[in-house]
C-alpha atoms as a PDB file:
ATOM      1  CA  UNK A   1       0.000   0.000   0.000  1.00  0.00           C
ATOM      2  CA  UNK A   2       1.420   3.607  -0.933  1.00  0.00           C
ATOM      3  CA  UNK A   3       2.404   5.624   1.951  1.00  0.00           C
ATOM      4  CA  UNK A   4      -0.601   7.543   3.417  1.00  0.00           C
ATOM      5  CA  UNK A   5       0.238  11.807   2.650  1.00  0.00           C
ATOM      6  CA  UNK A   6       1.291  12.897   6.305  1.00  0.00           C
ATOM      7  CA  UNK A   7       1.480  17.094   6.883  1.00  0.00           C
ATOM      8  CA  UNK A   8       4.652  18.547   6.883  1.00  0.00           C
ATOM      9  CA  UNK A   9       4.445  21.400   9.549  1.00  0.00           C
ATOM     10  CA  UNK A  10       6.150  21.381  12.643  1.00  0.00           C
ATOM     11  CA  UNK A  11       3.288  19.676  14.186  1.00  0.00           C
ATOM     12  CA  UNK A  12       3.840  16.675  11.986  1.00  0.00           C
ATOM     13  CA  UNK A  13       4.826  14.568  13.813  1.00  0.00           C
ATOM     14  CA  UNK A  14       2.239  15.528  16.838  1.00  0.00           C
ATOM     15  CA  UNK A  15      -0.638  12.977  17.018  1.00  0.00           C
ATOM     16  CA  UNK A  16      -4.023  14.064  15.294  1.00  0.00           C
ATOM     17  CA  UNK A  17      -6.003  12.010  18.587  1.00  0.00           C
ATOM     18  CA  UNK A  18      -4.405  11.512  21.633  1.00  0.00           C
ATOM     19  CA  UNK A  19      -5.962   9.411  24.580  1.00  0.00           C
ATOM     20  CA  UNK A  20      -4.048   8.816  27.991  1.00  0.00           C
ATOM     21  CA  UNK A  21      -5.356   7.318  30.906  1.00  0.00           C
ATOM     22  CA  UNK A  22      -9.148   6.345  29.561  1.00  0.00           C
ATOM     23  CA  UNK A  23     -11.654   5.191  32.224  1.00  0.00           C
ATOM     24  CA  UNK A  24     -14.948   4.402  31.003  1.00  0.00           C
ATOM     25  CA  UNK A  25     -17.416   2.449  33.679  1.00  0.00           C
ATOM     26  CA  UNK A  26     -21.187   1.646  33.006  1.00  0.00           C
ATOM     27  CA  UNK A  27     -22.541   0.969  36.972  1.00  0.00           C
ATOM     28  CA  UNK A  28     -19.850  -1.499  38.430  1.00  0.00           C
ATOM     29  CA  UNK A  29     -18.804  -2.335  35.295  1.00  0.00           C
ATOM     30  CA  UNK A  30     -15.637  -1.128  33.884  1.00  0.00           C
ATOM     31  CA  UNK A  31     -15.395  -0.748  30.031  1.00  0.00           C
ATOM     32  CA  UNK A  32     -11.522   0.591  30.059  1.00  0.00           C
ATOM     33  CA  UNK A  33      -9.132   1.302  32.765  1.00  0.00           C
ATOM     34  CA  UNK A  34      -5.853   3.362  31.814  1.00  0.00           C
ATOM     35  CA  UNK A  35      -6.153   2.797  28.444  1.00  0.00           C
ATOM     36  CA  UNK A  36      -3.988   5.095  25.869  1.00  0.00           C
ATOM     37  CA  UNK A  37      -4.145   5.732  22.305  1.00  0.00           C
ATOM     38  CA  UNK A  38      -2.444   7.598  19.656  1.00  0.00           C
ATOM     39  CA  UNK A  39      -3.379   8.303  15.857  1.00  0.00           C
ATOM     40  CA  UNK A  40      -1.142   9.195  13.533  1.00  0.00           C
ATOM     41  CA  UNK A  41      -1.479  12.325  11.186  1.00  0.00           C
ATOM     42  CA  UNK A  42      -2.374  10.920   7.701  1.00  0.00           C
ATOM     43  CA  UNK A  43      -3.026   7.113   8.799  1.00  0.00           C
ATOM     44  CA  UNK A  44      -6.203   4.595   8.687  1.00  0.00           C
ATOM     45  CA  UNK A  45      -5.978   3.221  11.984  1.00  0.00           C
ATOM     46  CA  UNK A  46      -7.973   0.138  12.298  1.00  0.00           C
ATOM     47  CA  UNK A  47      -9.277  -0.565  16.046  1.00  0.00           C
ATOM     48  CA  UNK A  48     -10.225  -4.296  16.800  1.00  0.00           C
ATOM     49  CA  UNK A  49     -11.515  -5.937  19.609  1.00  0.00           C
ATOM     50  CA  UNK A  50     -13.849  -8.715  21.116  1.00  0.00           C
ATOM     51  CA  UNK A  51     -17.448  -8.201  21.821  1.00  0.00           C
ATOM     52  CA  UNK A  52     -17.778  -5.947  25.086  1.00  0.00           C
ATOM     53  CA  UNK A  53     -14.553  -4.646  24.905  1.00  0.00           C
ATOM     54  CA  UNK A  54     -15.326  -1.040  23.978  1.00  0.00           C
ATOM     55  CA  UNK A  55     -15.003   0.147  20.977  1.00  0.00           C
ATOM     56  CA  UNK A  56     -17.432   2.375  19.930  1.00  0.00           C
ATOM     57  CA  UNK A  57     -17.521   3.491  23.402  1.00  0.00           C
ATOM     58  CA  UNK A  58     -13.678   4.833  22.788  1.00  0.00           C
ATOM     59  CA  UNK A  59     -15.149   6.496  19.718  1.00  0.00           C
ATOM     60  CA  UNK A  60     -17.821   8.203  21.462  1.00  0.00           C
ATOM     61  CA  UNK A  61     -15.386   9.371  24.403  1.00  0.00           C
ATOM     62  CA  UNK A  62     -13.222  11.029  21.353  1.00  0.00           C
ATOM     63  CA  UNK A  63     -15.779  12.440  19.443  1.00  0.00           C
ATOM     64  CA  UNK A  64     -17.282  14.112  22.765  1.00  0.00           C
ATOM     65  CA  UNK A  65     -20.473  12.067  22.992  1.00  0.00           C
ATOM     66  CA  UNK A  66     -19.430  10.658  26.050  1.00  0.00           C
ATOM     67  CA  UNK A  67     -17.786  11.744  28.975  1.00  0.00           C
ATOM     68  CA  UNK A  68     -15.452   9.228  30.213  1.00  0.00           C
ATOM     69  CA  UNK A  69     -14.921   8.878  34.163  1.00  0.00           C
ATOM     70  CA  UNK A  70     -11.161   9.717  34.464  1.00  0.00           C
ATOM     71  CA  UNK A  71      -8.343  10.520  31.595  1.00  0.00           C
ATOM     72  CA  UNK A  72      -7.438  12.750  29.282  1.00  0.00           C
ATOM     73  CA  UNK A  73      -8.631  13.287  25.076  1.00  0.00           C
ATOM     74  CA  UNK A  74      -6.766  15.605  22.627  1.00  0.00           C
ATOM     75  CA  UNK A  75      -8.102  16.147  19.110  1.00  0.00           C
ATOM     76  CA  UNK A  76      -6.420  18.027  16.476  1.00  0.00           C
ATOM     77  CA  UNK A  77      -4.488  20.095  19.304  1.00  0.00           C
ATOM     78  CA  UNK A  78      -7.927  20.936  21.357  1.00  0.00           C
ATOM     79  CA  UNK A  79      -8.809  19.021  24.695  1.00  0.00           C
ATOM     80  CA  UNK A  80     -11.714  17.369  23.736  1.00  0.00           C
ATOM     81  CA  UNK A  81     -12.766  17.352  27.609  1.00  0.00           C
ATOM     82  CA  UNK A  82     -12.951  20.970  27.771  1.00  0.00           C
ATOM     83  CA  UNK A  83     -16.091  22.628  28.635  1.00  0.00           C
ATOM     84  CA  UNK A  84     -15.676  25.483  26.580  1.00  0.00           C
ATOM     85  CA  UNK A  85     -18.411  25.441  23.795  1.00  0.00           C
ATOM     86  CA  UNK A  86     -16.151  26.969  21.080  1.00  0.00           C
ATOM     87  CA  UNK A  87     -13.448  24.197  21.082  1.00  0.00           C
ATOM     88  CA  UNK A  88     -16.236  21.922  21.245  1.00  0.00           C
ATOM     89  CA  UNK A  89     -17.417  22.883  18.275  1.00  0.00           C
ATOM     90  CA  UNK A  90     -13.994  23.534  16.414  1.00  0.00           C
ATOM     91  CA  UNK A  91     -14.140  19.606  17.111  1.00  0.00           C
ATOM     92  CA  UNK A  92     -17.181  18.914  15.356  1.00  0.00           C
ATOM     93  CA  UNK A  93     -16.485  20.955  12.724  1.00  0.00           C
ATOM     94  CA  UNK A  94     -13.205  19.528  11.720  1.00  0.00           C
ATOM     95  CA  UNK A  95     -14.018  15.764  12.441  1.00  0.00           C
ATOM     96  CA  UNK A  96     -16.745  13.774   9.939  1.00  0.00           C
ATOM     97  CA  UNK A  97     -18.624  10.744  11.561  1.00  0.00           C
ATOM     98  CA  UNK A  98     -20.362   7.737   9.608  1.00  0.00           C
ATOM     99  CA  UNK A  99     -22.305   5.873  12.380  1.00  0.00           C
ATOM    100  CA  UNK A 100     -22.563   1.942  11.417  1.00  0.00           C
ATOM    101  CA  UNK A 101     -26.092   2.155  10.011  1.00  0.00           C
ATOM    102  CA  UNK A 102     -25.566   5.657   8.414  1.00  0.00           C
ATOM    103  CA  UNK A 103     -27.799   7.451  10.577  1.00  0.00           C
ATOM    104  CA  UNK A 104     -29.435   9.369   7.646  1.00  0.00           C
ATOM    105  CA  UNK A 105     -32.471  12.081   8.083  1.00  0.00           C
ATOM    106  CA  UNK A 106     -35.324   9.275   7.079  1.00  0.00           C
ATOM    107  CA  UNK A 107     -37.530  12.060   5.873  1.00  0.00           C
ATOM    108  CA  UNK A 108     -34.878  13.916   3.873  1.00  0.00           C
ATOM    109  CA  UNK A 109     -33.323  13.482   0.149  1.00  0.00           C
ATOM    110  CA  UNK A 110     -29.701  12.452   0.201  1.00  0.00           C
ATOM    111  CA  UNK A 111     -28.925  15.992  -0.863  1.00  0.00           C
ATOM    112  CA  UNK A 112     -30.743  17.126   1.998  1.00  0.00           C
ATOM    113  CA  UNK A 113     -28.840  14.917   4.353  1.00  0.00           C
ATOM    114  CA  UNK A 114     -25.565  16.167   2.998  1.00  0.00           C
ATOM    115  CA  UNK A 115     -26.836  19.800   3.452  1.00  0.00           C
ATOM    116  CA  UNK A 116     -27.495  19.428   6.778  1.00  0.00           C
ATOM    117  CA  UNK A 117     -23.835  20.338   8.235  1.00  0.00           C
ATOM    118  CA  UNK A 118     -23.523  22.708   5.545  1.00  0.00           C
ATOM    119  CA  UNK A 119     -26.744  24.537   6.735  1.00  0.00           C
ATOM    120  CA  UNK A 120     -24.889  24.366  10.683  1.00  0.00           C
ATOM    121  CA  UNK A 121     -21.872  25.732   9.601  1.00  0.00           C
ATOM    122  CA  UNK A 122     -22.668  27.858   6.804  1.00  0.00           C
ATOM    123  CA  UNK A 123     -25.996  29.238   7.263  1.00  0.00           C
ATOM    124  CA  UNK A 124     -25.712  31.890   4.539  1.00  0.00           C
ATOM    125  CA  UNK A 125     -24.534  29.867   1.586  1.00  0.00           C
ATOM    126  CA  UNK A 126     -27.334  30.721  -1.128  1.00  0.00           C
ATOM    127  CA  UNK A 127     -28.897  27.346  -2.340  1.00  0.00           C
ATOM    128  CA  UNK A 128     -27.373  26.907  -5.448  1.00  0.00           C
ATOM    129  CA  UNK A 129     -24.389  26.717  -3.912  1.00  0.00           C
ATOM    130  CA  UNK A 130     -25.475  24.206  -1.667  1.00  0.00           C
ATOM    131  CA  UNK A 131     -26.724  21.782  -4.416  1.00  0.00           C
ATOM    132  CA  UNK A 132     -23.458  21.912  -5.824  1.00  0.00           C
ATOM    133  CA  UNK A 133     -21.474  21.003  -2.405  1.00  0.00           C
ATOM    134  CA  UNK A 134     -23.787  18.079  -2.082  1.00  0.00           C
ATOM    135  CA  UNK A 135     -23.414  17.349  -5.669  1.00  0.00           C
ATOM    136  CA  UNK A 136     -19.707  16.766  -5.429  1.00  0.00           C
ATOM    137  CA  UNK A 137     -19.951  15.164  -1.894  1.00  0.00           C
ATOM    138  CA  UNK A 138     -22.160  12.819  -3.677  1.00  0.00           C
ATOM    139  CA  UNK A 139     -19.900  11.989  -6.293  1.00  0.00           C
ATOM    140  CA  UNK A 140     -16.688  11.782  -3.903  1.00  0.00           C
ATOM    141  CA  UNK A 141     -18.948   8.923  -2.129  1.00  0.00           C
ATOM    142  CA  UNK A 142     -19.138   7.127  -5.316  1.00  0.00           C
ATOM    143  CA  UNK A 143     -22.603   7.930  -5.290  1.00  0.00           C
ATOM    144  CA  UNK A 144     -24.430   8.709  -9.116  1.00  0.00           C
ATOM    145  CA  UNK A 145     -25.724  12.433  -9.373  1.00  0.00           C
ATOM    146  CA  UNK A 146     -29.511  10.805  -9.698  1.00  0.00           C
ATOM    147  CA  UNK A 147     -29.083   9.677  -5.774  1.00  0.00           C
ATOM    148  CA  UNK A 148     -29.339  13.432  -4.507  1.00  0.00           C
ATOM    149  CA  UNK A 149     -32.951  13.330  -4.958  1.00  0.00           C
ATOM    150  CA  UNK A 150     -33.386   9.671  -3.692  1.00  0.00           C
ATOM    151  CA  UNK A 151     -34.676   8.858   0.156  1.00  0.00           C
ATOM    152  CA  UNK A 152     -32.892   6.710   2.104  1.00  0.00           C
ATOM    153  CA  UNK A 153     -35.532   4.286   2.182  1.00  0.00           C
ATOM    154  CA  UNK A 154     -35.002   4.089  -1.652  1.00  0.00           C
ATOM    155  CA  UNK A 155     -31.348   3.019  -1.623  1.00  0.00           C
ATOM    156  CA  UNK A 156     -29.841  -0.047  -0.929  1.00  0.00           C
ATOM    157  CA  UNK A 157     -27.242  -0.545   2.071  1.00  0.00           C
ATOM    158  CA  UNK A 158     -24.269   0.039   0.372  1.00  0.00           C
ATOM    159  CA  UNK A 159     -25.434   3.356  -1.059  1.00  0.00           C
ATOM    160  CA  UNK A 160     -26.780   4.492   2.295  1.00  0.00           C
ATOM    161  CA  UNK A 161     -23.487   4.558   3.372  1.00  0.00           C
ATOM    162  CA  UNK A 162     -22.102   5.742   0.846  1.00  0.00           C
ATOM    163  CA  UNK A 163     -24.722   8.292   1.332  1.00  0.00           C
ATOM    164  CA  UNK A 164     -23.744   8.633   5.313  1.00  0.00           C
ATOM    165  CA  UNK A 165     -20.048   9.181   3.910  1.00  0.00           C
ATOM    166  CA  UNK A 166     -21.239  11.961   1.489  1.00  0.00           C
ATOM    167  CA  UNK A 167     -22.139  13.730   4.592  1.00  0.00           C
ATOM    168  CA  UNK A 168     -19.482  13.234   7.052  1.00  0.00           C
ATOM    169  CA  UNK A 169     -17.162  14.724   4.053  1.00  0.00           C
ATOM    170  CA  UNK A 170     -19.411  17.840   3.946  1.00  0.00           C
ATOM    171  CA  UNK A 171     -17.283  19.929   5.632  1.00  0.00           C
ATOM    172  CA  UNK A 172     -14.240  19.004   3.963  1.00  0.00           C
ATOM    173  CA  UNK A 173     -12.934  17.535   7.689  1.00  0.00           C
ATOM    174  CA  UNK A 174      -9.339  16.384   7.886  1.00  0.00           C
ATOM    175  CA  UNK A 175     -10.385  13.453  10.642  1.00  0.00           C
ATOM    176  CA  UNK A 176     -12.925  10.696   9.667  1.00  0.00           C
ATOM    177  CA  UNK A 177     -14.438   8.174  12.057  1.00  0.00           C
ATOM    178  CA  UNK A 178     -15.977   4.965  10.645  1.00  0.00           C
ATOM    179  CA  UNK A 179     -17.942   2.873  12.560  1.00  0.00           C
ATOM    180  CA  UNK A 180     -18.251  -0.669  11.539  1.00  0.00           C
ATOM    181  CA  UNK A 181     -18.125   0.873   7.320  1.00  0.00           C
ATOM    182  CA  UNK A 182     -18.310  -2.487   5.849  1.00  0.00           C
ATOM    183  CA  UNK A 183     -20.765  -4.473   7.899  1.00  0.00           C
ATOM    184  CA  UNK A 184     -23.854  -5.287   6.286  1.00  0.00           C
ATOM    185  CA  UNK A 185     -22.373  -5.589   3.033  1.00  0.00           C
ATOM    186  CA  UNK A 186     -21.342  -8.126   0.781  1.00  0.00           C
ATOM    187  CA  UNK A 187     -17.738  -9.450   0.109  1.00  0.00           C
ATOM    188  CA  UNK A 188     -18.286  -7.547  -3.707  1.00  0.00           C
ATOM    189  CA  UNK A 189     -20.081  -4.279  -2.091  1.00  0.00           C
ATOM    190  CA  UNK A 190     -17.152  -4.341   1.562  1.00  0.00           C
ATOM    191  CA  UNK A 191     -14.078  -4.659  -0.564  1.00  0.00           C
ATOM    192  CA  UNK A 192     -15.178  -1.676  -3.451  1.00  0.00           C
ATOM    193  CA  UNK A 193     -16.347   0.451  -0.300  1.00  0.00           C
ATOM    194  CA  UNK A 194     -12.888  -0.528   1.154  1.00  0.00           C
ATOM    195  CA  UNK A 195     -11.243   0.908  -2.105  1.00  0.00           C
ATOM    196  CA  UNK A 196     -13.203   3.969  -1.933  1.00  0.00           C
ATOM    197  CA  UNK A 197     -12.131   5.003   1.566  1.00  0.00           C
ATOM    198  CA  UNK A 198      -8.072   4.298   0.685  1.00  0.00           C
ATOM    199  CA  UNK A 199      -8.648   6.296  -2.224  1.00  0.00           C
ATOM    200  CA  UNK A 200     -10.378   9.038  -0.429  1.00  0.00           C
ATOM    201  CA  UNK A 201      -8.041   9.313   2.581  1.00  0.00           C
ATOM    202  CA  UNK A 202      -5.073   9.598  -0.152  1.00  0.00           C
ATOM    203  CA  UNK A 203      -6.307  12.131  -2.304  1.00  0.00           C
ATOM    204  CA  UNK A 204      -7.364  14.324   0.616  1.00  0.00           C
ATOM    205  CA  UNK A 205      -4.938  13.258   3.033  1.00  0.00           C
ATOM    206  CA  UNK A 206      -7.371  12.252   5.907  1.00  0.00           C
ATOM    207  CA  UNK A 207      -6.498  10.459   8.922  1.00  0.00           C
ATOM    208  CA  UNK A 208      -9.029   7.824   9.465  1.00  0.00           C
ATOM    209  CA  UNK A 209     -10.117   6.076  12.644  1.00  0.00           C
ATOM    210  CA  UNK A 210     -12.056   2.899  11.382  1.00  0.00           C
ATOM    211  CA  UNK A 211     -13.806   0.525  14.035  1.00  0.00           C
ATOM    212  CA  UNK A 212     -14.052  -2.909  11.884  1.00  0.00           C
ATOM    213  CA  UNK A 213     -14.248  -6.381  12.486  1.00  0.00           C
ATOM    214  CA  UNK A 214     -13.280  -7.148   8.828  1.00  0.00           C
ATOM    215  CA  UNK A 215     -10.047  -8.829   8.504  1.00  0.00           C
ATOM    216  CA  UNK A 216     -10.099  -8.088   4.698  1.00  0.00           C
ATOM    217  CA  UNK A 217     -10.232  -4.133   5.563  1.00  0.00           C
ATOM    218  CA  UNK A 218      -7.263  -4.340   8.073  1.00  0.00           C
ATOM    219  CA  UNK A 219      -5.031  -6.329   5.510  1.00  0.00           C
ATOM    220  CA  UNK A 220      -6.205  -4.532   2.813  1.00  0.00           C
ATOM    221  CA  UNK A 221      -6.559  -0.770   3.846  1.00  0.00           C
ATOM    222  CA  UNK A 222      -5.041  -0.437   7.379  1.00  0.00           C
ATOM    223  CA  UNK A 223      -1.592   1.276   8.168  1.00  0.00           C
ATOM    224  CA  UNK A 224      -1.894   0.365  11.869  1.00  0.00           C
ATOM    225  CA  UNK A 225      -3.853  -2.045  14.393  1.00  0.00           C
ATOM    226  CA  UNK A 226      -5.269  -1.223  17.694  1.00  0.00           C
ATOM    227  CA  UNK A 227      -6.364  -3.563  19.717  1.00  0.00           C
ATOM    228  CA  UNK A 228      -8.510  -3.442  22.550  1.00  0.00           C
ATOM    229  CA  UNK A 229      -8.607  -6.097  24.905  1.00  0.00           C
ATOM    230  CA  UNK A 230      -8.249  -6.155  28.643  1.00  0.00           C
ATOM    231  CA  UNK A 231      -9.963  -2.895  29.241  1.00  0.00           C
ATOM    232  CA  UNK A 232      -6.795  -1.494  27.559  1.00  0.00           C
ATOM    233  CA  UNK A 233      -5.373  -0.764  24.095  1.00  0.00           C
ATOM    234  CA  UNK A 234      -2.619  -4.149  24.265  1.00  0.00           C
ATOM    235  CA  UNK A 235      -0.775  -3.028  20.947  1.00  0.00           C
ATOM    236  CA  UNK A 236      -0.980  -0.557  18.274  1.00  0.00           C
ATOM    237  CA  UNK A 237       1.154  -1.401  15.250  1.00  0.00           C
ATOM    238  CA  UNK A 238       1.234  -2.659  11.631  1.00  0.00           C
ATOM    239  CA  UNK A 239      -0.599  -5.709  11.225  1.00  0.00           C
ATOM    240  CA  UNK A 240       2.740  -7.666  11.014  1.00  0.00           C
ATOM    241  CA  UNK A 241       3.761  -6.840  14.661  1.00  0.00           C
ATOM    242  CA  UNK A 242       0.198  -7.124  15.656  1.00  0.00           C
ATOM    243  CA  UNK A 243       0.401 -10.778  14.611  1.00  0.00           C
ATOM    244  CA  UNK A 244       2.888 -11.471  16.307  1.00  0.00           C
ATOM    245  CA  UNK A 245       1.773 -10.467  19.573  1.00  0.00           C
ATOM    246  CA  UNK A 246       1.495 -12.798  22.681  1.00  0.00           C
ATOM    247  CA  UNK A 247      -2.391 -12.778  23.652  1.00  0.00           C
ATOM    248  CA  UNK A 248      -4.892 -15.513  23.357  1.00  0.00           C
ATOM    249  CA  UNK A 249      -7.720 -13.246  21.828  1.00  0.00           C
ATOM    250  CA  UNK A 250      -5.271 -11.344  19.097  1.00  0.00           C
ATOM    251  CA  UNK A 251      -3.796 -14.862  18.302  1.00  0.00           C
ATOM    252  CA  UNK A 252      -7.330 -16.238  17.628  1.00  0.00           C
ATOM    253  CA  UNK A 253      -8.142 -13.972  15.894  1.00  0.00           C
ATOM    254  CA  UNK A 254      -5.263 -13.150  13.417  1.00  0.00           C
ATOM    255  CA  UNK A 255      -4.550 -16.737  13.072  1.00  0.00           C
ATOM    256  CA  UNK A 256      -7.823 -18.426  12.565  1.00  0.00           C
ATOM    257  CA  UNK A 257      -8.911 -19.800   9.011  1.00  0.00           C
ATOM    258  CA  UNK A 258     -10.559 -16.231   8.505  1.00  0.00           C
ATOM    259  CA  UNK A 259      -7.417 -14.612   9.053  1.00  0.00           C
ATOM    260  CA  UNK A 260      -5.688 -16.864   6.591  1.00  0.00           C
ATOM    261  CA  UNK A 261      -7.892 -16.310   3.901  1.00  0.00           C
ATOM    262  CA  UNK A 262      -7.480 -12.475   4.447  1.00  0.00           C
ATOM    263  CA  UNK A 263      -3.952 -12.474   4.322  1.00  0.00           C
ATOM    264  CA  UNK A 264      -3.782 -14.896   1.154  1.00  0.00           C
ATOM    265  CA  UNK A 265      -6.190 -12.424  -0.760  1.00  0.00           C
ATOM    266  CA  UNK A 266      -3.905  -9.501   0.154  1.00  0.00           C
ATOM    267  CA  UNK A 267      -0.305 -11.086  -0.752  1.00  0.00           C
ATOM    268  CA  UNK A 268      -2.035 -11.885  -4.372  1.00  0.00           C
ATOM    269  CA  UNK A 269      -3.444  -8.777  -4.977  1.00  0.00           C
ATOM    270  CA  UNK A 270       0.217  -7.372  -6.318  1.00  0.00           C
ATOM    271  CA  UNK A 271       0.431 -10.398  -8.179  1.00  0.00           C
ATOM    272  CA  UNK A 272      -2.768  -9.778  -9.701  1.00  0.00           C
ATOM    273  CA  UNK A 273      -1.320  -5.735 -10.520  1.00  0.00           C
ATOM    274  CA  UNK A 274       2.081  -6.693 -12.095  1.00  0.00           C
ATOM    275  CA  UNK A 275       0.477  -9.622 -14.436  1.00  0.00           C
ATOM    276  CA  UNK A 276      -1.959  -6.813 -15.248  1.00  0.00           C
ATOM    277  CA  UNK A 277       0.459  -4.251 -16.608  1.00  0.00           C
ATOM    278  CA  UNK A 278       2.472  -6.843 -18.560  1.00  0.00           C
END
């Protein structure tokens, strides 16, 4: 896989999220204890775990829909903890979000979906204008012009989130957070909507933070592995290290028959590339 764009600022080398010391308890139960993460500038991050173990409760405690019990959140330089409203919203405004069922407007058009941050953010843009952002949203999704005018209800699960993408790359954000992109779909419709989000983070140079349980999408997409387990991130590292790491659950996992068939598809997809430009 190419190298993913990374800034070249003096804050380059600065992680784009930055979690230390994450405690997140439901009652007596404790989701994570101490648990740290860092994302990369300019990387798809993929963050596994087991049933239970917290994952989209990490993404929550990032994007500021929950507030964790004890630790400390950076994103893009602002303390996503704070309680002042303006950084809050310098947050939202800078981060896109594509919940694992879409979570489209049922009673709005795609376009009107896509609109809807636009509208938040930029409540004087004349409508014209606004037709045309969606418009190209649409198409960046992989979307066909024709689905502006579609309902949800009218598209099929791939395109919805496709659809749910279109939005969360309204506002042109830098930071992307996919929740669970692929489920749902089939191998066909997971691996072309797998394509679309490499291509997508390297001609904008996003950072992603993708919450999968698809082996093919961390073999195929993924510059780093998280893995959650223990109430803790255990390791955070290309998928090669994060094979190799000591712990039932990882080994399971990224040594079962699934994980084999996943890792065969990806060592003959250059094969498949050089016999193609012969």
């Amino acid at each position: 896989m190419p190298d993913a764009p990374h800034s070249h600022g003096p804050d380059a080398d600065t992680p784009i999220i930055q979690v230390k010391g994450l405690v997140n308890r439901f009652g007596k139960q404790v989701v994570h204890d101490g648990l740290d993460l860092s994302v990369r500038r300019g990387e798809i991050l993929g963050v596994v775990g087991g049933s239970g173990t917290g994952k989209s409760v990490l993404m929550r405690s990032i994007l500021g829909l929950r507030r964790p019990d004890e630790g400390e959140i950076e994103v893009l330089g602002i303390d996503a903890l704070s309680d002042d409203a303006t950084q809050r919203r310098e947050i939202e405004r800078r981060t896109g979000v594509l919940f694992q069922d879409g979570a489209l407007f049922s009673s709005l058009t795609v376009g009107e979906n896509v609109q809807v941050p636009l509208k938040e953010y930029h409540p004087h843009l004349p409508d014209s204008l606004l037709y045309e952002l969606a418009l190209l949203k649409v198409k960046l999704a992989g979307l066909p012009a024709e689905a502006l005018e579609k309902l949800p209800a009218q598209l099929s699960g791939g395109m919805r989130k496709r659809a749910g993408l279109a939005r969360a790359l309204a506002l042109d954000p830098p930071l992307l957070f996919l929740d669970e992109p692929t489920a749902g779909l089939d191998p066909i419709g997971a691996a072309a909507f797998d394509r679309l989000i490499q291509t997508l983070q390297q001609a904008l140079g996003l950072t992603v933070f993708l919450i999968t349980h698809d082996l093919d999408t961390l073999y195929a997409i993924c510059d780093r592995v998280a893995v959650i387990a223990d109430r803790k991130v255990l390791v955070n590292a290309p998928i090669e290290e994060v094979e190799r790491f000591d712990h039932p659950w990882v080994q399971e996992y990224f040594h079962g028959p699934r994980a084999r068939a996943a890792q065969h598809a990806r060592e003959a997809r250059p094969r498949e590339r050089t016999e193609g430009s012969d």
